[in-house]
Protein backbone atom coordinates (compact mmCIF):
# COMPACT_ATOMS: atom_id res chain seq x y z
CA UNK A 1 9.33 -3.21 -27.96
CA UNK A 2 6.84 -3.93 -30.94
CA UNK A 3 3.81 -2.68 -32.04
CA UNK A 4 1.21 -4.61 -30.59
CA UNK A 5 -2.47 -3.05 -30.79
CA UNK A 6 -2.68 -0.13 -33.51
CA UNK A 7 -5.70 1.99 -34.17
CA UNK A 8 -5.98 3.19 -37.94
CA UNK A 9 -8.03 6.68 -38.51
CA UNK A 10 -10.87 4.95 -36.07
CA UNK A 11 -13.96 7.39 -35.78
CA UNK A 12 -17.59 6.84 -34.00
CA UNK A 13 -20.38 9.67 -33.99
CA UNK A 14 -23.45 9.13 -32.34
CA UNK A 15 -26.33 11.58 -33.62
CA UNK A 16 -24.33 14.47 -34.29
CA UNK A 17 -21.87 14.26 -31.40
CA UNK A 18 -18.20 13.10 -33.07
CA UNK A 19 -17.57 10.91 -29.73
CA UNK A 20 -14.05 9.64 -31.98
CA UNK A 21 -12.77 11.71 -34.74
CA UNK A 22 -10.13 9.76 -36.50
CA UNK A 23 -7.57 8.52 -34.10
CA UNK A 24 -4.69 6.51 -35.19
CA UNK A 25 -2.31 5.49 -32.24
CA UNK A 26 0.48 2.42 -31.76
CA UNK A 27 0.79 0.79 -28.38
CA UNK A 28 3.62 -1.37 -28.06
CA UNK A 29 3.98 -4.90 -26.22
CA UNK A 30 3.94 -4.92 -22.76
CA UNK A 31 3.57 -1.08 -22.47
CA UNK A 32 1.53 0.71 -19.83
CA UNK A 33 -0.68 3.48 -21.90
CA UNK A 34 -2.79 5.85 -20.95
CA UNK A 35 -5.44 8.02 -22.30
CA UNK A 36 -6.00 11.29 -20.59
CA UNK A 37 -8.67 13.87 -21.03
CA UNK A 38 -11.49 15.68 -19.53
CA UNK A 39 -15.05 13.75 -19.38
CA UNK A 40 -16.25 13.55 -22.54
CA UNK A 41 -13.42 13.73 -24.60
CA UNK A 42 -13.95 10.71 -26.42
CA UNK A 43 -11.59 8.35 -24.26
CA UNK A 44 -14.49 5.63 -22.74
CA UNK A 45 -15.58 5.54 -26.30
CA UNK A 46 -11.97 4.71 -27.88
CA UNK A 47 -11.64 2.12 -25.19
CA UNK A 48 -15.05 0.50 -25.89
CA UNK A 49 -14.19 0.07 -29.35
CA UNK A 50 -11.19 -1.83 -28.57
CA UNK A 51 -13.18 -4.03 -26.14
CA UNK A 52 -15.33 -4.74 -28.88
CA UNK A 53 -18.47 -2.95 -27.21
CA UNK A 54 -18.63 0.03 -29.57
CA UNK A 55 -18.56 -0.48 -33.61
CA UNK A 56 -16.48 2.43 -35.39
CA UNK A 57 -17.85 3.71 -37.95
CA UNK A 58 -15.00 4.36 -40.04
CA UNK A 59 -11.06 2.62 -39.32
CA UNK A 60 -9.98 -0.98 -38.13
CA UNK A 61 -8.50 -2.06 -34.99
CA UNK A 62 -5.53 -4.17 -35.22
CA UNK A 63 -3.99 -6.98 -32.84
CA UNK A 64 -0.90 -8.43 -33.81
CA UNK A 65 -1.08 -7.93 -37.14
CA UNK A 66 -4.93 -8.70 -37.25
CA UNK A 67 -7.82 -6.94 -38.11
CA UNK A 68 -10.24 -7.25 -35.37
CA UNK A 69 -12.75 -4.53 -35.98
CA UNK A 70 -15.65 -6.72 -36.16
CA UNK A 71 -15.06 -9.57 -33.81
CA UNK A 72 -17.44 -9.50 -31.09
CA UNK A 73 -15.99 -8.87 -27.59
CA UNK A 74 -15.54 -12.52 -26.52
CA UNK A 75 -13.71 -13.31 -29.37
CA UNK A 76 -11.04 -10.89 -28.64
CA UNK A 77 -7.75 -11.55 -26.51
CA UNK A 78 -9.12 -7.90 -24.52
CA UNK A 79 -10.06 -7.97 -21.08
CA UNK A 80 -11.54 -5.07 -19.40
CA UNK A 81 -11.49 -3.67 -15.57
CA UNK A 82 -14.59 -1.01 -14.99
CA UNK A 83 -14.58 1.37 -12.27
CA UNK A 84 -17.69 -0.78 -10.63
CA UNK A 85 -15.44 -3.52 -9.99
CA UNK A 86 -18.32 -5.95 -12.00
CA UNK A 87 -17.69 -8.59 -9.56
CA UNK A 88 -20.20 -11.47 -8.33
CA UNK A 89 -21.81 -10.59 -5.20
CA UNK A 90 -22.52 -14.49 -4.50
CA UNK A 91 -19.15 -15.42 -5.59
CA UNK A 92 -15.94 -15.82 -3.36
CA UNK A 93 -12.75 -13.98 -4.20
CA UNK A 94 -11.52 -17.56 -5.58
CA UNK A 95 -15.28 -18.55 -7.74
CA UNK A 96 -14.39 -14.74 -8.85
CA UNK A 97 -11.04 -15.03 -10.31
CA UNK A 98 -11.99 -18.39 -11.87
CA UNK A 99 -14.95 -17.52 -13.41
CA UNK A 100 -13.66 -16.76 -16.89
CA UNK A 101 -11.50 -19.72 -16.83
CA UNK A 102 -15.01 -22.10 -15.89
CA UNK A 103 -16.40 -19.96 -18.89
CA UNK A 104 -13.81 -21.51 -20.95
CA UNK A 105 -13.77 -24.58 -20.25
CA UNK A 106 -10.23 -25.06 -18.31
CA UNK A 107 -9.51 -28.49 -16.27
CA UNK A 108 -9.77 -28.40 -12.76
CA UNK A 109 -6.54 -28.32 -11.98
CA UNK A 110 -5.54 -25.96 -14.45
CA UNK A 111 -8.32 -23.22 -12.99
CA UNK A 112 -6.54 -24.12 -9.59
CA UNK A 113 -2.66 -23.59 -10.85
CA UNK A 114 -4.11 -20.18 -12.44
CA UNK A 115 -6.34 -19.09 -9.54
CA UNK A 116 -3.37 -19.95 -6.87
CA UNK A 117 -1.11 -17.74 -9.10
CA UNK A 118 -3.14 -14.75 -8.80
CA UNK A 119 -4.52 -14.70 -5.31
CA UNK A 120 -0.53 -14.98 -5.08
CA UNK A 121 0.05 -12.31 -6.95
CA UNK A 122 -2.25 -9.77 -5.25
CA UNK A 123 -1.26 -11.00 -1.96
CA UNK A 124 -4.99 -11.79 -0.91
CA UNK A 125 -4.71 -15.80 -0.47
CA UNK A 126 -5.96 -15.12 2.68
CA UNK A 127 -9.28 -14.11 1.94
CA UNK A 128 -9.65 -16.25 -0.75
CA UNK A 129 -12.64 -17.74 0.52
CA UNK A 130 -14.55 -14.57 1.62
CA UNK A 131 -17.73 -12.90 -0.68
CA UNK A 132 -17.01 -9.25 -2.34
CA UNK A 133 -19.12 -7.47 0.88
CA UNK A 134 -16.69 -8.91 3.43
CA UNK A 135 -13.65 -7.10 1.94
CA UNK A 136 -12.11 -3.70 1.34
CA UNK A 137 -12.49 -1.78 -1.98
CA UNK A 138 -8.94 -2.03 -2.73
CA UNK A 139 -9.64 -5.57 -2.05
CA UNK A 140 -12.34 -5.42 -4.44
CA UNK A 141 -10.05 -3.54 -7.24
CA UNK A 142 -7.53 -6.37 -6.57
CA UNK A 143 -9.40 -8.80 -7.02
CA UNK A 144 -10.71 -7.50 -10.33
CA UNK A 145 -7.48 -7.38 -11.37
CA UNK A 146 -6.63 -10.57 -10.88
CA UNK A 147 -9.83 -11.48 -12.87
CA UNK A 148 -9.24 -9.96 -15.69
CA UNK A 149 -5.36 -11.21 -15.82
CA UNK A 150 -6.09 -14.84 -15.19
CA UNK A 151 -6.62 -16.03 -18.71
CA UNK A 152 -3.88 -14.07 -19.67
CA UNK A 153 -5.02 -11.64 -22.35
CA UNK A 154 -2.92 -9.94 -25.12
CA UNK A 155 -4.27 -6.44 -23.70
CA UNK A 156 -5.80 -5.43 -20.37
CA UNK A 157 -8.26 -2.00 -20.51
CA UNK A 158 -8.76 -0.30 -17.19
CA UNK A 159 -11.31 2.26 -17.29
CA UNK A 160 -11.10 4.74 -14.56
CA UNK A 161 -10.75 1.84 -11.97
CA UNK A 162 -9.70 3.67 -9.16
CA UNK A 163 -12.27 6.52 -9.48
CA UNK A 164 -14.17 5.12 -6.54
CA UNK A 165 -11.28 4.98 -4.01
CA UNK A 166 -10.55 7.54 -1.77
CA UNK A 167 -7.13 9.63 -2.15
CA UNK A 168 -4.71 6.99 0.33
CA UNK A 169 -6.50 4.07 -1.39
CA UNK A 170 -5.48 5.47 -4.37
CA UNK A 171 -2.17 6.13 -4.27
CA UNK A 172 -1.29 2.84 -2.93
CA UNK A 173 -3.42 0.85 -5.89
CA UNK A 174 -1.57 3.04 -8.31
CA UNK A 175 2.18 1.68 -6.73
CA UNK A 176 0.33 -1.60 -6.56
CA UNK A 177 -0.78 -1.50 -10.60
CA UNK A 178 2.50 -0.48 -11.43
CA UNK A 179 3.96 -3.37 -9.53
CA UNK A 180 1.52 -5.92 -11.15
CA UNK A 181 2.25 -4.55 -14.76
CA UNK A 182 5.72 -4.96 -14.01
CA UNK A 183 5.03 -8.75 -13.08
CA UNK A 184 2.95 -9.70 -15.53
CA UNK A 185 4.27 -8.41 -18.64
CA UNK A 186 0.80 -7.65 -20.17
CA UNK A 187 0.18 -4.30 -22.38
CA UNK A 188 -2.10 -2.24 -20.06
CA UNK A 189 -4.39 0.75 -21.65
CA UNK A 190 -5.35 2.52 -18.81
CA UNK A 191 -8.01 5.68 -19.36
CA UNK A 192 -8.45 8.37 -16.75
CA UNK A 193 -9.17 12.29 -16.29
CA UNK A 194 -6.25 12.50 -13.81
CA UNK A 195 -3.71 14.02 -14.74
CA UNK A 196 -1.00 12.42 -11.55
CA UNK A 197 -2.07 9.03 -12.21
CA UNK A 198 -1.34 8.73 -15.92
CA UNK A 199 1.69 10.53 -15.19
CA UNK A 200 2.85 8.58 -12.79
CA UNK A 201 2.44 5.09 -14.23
CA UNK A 202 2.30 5.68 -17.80
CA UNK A 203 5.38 4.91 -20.44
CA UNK A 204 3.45 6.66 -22.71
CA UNK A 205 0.37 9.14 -22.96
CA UNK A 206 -2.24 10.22 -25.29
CA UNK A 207 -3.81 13.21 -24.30
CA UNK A 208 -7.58 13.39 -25.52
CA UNK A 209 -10.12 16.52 -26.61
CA UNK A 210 -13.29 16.09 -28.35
CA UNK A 211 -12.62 13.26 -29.75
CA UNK A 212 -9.36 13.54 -31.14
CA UNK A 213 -5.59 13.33 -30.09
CA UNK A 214 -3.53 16.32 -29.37
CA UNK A 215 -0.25 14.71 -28.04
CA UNK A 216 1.07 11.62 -27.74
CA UNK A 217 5.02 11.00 -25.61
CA UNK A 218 6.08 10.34 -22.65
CA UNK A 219 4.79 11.62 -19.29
CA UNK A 220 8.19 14.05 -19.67
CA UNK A 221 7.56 15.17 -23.50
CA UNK A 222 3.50 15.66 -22.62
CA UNK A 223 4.82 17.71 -19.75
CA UNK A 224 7.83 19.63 -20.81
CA UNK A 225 6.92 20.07 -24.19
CA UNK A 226 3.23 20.42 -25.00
CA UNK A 227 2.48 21.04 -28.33
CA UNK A 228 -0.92 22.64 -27.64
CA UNK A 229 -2.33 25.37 -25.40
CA UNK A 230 -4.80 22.79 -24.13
CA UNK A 231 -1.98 20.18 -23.71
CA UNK A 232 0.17 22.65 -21.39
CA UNK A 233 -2.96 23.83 -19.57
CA UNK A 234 -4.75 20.40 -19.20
CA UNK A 235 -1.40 18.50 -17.67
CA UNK A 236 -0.52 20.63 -14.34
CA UNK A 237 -0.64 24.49 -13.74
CA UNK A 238 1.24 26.86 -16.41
CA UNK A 239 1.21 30.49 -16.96
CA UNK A 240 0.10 32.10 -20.80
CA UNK A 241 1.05 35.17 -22.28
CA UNK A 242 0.45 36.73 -25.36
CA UNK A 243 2.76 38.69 -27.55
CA UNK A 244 4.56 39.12 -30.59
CA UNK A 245 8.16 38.41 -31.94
CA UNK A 246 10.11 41.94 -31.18
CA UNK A 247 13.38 40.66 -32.37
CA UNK A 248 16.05 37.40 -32.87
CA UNK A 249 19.15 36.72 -30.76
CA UNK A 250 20.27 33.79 -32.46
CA UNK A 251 18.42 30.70 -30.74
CA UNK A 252 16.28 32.84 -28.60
CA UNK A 253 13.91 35.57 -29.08
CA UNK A 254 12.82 38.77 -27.40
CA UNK A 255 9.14 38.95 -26.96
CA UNK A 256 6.99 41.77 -26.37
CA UNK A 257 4.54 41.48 -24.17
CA UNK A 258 1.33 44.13 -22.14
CA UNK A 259 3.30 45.17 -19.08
CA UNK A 260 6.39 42.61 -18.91
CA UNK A 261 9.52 44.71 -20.78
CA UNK A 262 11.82 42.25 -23.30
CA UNK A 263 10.64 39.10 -22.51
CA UNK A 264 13.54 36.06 -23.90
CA UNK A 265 12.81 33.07 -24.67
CA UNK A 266 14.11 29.84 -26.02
CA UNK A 267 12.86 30.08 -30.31
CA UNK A 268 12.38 26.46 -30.21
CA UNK A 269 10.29 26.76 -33.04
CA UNK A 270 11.91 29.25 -35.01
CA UNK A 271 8.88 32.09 -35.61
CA UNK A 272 10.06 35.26 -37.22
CA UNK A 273 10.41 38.80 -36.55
CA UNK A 274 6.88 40.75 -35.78
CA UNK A 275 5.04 37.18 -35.53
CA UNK A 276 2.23 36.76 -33.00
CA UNK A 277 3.40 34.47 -30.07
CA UNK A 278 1.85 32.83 -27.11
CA UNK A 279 4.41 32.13 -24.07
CA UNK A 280 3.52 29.05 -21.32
CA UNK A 281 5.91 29.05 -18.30
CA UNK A 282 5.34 26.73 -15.50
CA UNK A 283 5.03 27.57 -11.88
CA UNK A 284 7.43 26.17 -10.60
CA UNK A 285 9.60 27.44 -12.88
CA UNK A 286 9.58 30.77 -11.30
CA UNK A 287 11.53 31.90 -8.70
CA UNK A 288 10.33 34.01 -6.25
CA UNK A 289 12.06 36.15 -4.08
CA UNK A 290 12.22 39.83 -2.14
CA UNK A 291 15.30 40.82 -3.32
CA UNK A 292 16.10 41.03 -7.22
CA UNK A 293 17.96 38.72 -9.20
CA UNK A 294 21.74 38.90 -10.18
CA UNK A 295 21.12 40.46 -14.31
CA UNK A 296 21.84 38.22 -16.32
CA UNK A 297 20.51 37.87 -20.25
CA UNK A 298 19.07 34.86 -19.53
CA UNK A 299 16.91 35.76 -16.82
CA UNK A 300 13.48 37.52 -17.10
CA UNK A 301 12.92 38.93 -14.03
CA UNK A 302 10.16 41.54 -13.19
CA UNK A 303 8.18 42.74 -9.77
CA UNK A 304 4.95 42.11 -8.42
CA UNK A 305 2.58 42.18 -5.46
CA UNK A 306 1.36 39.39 -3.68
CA UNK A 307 -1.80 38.67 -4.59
CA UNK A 308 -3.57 35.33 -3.06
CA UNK A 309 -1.22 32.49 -0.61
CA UNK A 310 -2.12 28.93 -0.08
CA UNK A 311 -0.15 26.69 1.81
CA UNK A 312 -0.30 23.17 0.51
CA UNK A 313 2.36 21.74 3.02
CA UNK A 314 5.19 20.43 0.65
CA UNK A 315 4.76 23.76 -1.49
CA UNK A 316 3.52 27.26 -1.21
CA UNK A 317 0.90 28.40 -4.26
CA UNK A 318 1.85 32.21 -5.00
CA UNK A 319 -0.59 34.46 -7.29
CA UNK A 320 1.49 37.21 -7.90
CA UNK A 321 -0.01 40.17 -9.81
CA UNK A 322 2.86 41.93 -12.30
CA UNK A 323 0.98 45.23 -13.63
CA UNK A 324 -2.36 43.53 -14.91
CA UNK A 325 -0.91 40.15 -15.22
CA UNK A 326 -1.70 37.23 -12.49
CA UNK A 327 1.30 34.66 -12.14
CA UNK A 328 0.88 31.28 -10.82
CA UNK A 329 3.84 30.88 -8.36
CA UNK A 330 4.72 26.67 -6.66
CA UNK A 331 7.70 27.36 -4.46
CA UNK A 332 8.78 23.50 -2.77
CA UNK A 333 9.61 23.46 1.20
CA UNK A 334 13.13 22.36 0.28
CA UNK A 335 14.22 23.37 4.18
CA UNK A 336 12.34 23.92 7.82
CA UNK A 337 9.95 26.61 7.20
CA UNK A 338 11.28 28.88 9.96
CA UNK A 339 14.65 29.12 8.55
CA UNK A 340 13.70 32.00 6.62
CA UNK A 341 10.31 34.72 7.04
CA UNK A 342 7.71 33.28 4.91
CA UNK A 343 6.50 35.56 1.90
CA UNK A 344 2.92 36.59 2.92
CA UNK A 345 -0.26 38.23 1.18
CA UNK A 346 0.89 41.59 -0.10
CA UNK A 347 4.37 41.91 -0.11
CA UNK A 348 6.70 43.64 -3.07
CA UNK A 349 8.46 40.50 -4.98
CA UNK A 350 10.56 39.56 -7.56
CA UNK A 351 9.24 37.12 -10.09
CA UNK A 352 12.32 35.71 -12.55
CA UNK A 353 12.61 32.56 -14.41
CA UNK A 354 14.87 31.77 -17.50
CA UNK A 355 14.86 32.12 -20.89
CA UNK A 356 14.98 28.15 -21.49
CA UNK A 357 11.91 27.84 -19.11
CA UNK A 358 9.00 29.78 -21.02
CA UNK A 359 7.95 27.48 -24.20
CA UNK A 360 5.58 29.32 -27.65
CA UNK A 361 2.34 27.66 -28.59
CA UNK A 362 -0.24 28.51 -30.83
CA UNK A 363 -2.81 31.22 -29.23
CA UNK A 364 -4.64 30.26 -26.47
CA UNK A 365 -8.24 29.50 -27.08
CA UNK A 366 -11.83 30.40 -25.30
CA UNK A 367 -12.58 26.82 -24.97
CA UNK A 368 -9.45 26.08 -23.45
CA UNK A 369 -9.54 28.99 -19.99
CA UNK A 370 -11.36 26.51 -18.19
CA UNK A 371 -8.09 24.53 -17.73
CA UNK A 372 -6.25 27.79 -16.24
CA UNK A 373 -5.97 27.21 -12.37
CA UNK A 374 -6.57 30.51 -10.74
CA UNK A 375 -8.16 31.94 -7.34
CA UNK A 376 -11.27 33.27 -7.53
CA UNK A 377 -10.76 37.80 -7.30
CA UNK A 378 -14.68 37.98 -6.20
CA UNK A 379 -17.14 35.87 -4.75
CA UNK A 380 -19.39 33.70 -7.25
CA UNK A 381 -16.03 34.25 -9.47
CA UNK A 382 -15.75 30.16 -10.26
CA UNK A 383 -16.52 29.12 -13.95
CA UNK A 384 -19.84 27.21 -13.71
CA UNK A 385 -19.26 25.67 -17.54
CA UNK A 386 -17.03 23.06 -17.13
CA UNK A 387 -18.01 20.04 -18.86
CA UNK A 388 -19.99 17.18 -17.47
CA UNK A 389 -20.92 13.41 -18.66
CA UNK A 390 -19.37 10.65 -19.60
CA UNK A 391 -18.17 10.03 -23.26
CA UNK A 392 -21.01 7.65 -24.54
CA UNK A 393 -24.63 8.60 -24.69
């Protein structure tokens, strides 16, 4: 693939609020991109500048080769899908699709051939003649779909447009987006908070804080290799603990850690002896278990209590607490749930996982706890200072 839209150091403030803070990024043709990050990190914003809605104040915005920065929206080969769907309420589905084609000045027949193609497409011909209140909203999202792809553009921007779906509706538009990207060929940049459905349709992801990237790779690199505390903590459940370097065993390390004894892990990034450390290990890479494991040097294995259960269906959720520490444990229904006696609030376990499993980042930061999943140990214990509002004023 080639590069086909590529931001260059592109910043926007507004007042004193750095909305953008010098993002560069590459998206290639016909990729399906995502930016991911909590409201008002800056993502709406990034997209609005590409639409042509927002002026940066600083970088250019480039299309094939182009500098676009200043061209106006409907000068720009950039169509964008809102979470409002933005359709005509006095419009049919067909008037709908065809309305930027009318804008544009198309031949009759041409607006037909194009219109045909998409109600095709999305699989709605059927309801082509019907008005926006006499269908479904994944109808609706469909249709704006098709809307926006009609006069084929060189991009397509999708700004949280499945936001207002419920979770069924959702999951089937996301298999149905990923079908229609497939299809049409089209570089899709698709911004959202959730964390499942830029993993699940994304070839590539740029996670988002405050107004700059942190990470950008592949749902697997973002996932199995965050470089950042926020990163591992913003993209699924993990586990953090803080330490130092107690000694060097060739590619791993020994770590030592407040109540876990020689902690080994993987020295990926090849810290040094007495150096402060800070450990991420996922949930479900732990094992839990009432017997201990087989020793092994590879394994870290320690015991705990039972702190909090919650049955989810295809997995357990385990808080386990280890002498201070509480563990996130996700153990998968892999057989019938009777085979074996469930582990229940307050038994003695074994927590292990190994050494390749745990990865270092740099130390965790106030701002970032909010991200940590964990059970509330009291009542009124939920953090009420999560952020709130969207990314432009």
């Amino acid at each position: 693939m080639s590069a086909l839209l590529e931001l260059q150091d592109v910043a926007k403030a507004f007042g004193r609020v750095r909305a953008v803070d010098g993002v560069s990024l590459t998206l290639d043709r016909g990729e399906f991109f995502s930016l991911l990050g909590p409201s008002g990190c800056g993502k709406t914003t990034l997209l609005r500048i590409i639409a042509g809605f927002e002026t940066p104040d600083a970088g250019r915005v480039l299309l094939n080769g182009r500098d676009i920065t200043a061209l106006p929206p409907n000068r720009r080969p950039v169509n964008t899908i809102f979470q409002s769907y933005a359709l005509f309420p006095h419009l049919t589905v067909r008037d709908n699709i065809a309305f930027g084609l009318r804008v544009a000045r198309r031949t009759r027949r041409e607006i037909d051939d194009a219109v045909d193609r998409m109600l095709a497409l999305i699989q709605m011909e059927g309801h082509a003649h019907k008005k926006p209140d006499q269908i479904s909203g994944g109808q609706k999202q469909r249709v704006a779909v098709a809307r926006a792809l009609v006069n084929q553009p060189s991009v397509l921007l999708l700004d949280e447009p499945l936001a207002a779906l419920d979770l069924k509706l959702r999951q089937r538009m996301l298999m149905e987006l990923d079908l229609i990207h497939d299809q049409v060929g089209i570089t899709f940049l698709y911004v959202t908070h959730d964390q499942g459905e830029a993993m699940s349709l994304s070839d590539r992801i740029a996670v988002m804080d405050r107004g700059r990237v942190l990470q950008t790779g592949t749902p697997a690199e973002i996932y199995e290799a965050p470089r950042s505390s926020f990163v591992a903590a913003f993209i699924g459940d993990t586990n953090f603990f803080e330490g130092r370097v107690a000694g060097l065993d060739g590619d791993y390390c020994r770590l030592a850690i407040d109540g876990f004894a020689d902690v080994r892990c993987f020295n990926d990034k090849q810290i040094g002896p007495d150096q402060p450390v800070f450990l991420s290990v996922r949930p479900e890479k732990l094992h839990i278990a009432r017997e201990a494991p087989a020793a092994k040097p590879s394994i870290n294995a320690y015991q705990g209590r039972v702190d909090d259960v919650i049955y989810l269906g295809a997995m357990t959720k385990y808080w386990v607490r280890v002498d201070g520490h509480r563990l996130a444990v996700h153990r998968q229904h892999s057989r019938f749930l009777l085979d074996e006696r469930p582990i229940v609030w307050g038994e003695t376990v074994w927590i292990s996982w190994h050494a390749d499993d745990g990865y270092m980042l740099e130390r965790f930061s106030e701002a970032d706890a909010r991200l940590v999943e964990r059970p509330p140990e009291k009542i009124g214990d939920v953090p009420d200072d999560a952020p709130a509002g969207e990314d432009a004023p």
